[in-house]
Protein backbone atom coordinates (compact mmCIF):
# COMPACT_ATOMS: atom_id res chain seq x y z
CA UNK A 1 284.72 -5.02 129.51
CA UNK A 2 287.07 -3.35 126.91
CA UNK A 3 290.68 -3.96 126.67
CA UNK A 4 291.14 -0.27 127.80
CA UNK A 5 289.15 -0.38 130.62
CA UNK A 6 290.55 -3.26 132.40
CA UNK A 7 294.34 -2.05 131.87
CA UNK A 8 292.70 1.50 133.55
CA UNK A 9 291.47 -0.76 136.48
CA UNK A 10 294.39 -2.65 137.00
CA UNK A 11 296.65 0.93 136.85
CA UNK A 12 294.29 2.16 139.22
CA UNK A 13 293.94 -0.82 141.97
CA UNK A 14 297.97 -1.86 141.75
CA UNK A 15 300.31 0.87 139.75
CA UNK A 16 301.28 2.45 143.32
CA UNK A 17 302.39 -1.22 144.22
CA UNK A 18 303.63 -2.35 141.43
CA UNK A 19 305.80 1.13 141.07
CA UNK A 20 307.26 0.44 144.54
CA UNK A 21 307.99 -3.54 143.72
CA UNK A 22 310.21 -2.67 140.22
CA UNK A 23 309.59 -3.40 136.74
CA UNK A 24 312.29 -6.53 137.34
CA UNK A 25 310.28 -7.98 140.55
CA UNK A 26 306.75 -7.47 138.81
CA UNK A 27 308.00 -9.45 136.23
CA UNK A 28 309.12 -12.03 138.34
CA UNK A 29 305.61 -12.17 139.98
CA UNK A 30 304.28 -12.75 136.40
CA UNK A 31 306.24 -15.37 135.26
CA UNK A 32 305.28 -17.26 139.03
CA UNK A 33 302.23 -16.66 137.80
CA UNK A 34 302.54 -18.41 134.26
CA UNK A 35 303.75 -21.55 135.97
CA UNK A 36 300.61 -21.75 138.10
CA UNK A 37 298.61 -21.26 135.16
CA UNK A 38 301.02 -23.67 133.80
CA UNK A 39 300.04 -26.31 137.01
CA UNK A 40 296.49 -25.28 136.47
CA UNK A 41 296.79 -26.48 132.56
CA UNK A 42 297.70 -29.72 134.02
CA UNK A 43 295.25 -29.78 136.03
CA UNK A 44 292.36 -29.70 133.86
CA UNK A 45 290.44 -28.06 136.18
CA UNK A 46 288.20 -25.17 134.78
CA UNK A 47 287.77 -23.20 138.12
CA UNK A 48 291.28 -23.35 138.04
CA UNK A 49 292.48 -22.49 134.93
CA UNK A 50 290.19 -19.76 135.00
CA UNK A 51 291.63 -18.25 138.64
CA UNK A 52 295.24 -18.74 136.92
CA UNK A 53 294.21 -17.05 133.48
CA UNK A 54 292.82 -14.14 135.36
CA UNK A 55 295.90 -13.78 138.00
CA UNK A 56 298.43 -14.26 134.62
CA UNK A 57 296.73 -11.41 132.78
CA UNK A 58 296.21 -9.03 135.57
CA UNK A 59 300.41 -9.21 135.81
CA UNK A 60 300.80 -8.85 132.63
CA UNK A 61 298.45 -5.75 132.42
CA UNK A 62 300.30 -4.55 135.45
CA UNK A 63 304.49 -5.15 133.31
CA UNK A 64 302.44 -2.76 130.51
CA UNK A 65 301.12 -0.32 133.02
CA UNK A 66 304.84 0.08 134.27
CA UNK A 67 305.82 0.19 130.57
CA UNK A 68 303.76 2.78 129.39
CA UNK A 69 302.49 0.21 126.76
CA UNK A 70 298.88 0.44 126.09
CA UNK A 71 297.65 -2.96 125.74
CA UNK A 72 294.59 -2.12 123.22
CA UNK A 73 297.45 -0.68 120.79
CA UNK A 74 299.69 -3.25 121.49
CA UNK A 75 296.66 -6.38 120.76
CA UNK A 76 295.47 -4.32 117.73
CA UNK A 77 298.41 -6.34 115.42
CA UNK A 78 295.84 -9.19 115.68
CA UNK A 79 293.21 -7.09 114.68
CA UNK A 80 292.74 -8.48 111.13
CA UNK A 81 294.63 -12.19 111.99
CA UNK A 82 298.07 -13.31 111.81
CA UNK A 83 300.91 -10.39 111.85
CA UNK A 84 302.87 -12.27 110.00
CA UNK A 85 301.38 -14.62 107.35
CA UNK A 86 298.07 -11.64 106.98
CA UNK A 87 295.50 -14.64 107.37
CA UNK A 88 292.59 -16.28 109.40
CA UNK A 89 293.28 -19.15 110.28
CA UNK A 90 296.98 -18.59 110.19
CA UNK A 91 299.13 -20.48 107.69
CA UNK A 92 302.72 -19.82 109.22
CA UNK A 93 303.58 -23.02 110.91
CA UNK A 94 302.70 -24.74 107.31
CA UNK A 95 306.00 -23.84 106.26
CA UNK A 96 307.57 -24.65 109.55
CA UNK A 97 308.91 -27.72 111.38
CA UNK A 98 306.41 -28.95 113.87
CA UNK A 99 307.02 -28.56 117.66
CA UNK A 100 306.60 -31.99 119.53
């Protein structure tokens, strides 16, 4: 499935709900949904993770929907690697201090 078509799916199935909830309640919703992806991590467990990465992306589809953002312009940046350092693999956290 193409970027474009699942953002039209997920407009289609939950833009009338999502509409009535609020852009600041929607959000909400995703970020619960982060930290169960976030339990799910933990977790280790594939089924899972993959249940929680679905439900965390479907949100965040839903935030652009309410946004106006379309999410195949929006992951194009990546298109040709790194925004920021230009490469593949990235080099930006060379120059960085490491996170623990």
């Amino acid at each position: 499935m193409k970027i474009r078509e699942f953002q039209k799916i997920i407009r289609e199935t939950y833009f009338e709900k999502d509409s009535k909830r609020g852009k600041a309640e929607t959000f909400q919703w995703f970020i619960e949904e982060i930290g169960e992806l976030a339990r799910a991590l933990k977790s280790g467990k594939e089924s899972e993770m993959i249940h929680e990465f679905s439900d965390a992306i479907a949100w965040l589809f839903s935030l652009a929907n309410l946004y106006g953002v379309d999410m195949e312009e929006a992951v194009a940046r990546y298109k040709e690697g790194c925004p920021k350092c230009h490469h593949i693999p990235c080099i930006c956290d060379e120059n960085r201090k490491k996170r623990p």
